[in-house]
Protein backbone atom coordinates (compact mmCIF):
# COMPACT_ATOMS: atom_id res chain seq x y z
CA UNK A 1 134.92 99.90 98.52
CA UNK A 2 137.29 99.27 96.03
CA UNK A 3 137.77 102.14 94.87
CA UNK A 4 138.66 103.31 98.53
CA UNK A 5 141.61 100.69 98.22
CA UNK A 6 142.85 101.42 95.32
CA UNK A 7 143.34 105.44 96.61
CA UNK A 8 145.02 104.38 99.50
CA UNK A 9 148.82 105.92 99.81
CA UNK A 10 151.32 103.06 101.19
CA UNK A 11 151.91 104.79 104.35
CA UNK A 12 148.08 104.27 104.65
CA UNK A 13 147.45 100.59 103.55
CA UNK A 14 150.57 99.77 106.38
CA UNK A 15 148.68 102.15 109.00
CA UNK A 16 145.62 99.66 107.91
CA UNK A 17 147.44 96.58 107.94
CA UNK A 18 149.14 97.82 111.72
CA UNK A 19 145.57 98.19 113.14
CA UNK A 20 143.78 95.32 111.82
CA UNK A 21 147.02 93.34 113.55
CA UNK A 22 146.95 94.91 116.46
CA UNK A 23 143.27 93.50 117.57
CA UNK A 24 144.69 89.81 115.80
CA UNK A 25 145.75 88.54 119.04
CA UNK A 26 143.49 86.67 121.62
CA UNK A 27 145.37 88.18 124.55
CA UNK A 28 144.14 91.84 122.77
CA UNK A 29 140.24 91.13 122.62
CA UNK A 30 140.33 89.49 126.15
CA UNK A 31 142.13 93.29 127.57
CA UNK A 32 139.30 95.03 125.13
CA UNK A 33 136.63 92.41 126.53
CA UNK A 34 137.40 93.79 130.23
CA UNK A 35 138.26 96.90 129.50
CA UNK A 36 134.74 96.93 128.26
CA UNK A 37 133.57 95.53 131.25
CA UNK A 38 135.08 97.32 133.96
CA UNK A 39 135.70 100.71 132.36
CA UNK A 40 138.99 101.11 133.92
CA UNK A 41 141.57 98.71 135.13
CA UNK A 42 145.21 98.50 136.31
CA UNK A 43 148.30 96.15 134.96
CA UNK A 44 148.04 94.09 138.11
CA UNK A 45 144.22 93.26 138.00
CA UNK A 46 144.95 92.77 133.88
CA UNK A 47 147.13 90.47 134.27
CA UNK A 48 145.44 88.53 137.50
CA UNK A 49 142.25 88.63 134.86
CA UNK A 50 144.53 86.81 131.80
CA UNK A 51 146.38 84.84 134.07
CA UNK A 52 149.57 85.69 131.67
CA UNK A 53 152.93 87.37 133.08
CA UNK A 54 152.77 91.03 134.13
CA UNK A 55 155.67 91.70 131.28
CA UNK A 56 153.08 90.19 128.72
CA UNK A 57 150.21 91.90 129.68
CA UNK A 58 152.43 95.20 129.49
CA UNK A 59 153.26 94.27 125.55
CA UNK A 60 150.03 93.87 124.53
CA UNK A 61 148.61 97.12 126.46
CA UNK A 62 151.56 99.10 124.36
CA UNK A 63 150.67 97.43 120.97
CA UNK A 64 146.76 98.52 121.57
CA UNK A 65 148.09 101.91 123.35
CA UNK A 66 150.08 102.63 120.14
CA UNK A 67 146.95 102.22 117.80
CA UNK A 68 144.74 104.47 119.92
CA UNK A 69 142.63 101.36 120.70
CA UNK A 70 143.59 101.53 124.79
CA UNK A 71 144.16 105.07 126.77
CA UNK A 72 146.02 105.40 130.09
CA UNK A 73 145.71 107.65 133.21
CA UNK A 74 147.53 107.84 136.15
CA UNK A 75 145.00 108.26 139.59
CA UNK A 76 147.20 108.30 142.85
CA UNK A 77 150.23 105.57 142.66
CA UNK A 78 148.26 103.65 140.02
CA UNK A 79 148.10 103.66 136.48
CA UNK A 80 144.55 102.42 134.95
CA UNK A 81 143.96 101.92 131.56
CA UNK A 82 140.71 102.57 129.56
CA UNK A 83 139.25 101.45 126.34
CA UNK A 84 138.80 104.64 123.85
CA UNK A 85 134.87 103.48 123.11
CA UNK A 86 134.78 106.13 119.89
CA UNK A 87 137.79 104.58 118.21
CA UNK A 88 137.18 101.07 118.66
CA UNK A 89 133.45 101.16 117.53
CA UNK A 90 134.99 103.26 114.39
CA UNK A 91 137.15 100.29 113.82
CA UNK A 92 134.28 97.85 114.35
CA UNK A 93 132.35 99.97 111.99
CA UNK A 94 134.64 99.81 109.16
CA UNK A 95 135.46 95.80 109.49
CA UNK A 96 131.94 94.87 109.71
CA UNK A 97 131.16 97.22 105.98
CA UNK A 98 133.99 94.94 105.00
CA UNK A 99 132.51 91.46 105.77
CA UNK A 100 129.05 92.86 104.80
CA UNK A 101 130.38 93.72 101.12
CA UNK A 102 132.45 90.80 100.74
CA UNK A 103 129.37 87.96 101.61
């Protein structure tokens, strides 16, 4: 694993560092928790389910949206967002082989 590190170009350690802060935030993990369980769901019901401001949910969908963690699609006047399943179990993947080598 170290030697992974170590080959890493700076423009890849701060694409790292970006991702691993992106899913740092308890508002994050709550959007991923429902996302997970309800496949798809809209600003409005987000931020009913968070019970945060509508302009806060919308930050931390673009900070998730920007790492590829969180997708968006627009059906009729609504937009719903989606969790993209392949890239956060990659993620997963890769912190757990982290905690695994460190312990």
């Amino acid at each position: 694993m170290a030697k992974q590190i170590k080959n890493l170009s700076e423009e890849q350690t701060d694409r790292a560092a970006s991702l691993i802060k992106s899913l740092s935030h308890p508002m994050r993990i709550l959007i991923i928790k429902y996302l997970e369980d309800e496949k798809e769901l809209s600003i409005t019901q987000l931020y009913k389910l968070l019970n945060i401001e509508q302009s806060t949910t919308s930050y931390h969908l673009k900070i998730l949206k920007k790492q590829g963690i969180i997708g968006a699609k627009r059906k009729a006047t609504s937009i719903l967002h989606y969790l993209k399943k392949d890239r956060l179990e990659y993620i997963i993947e890769c912190v757990s082989r982290l905690a695994v080598s460190y312990y």
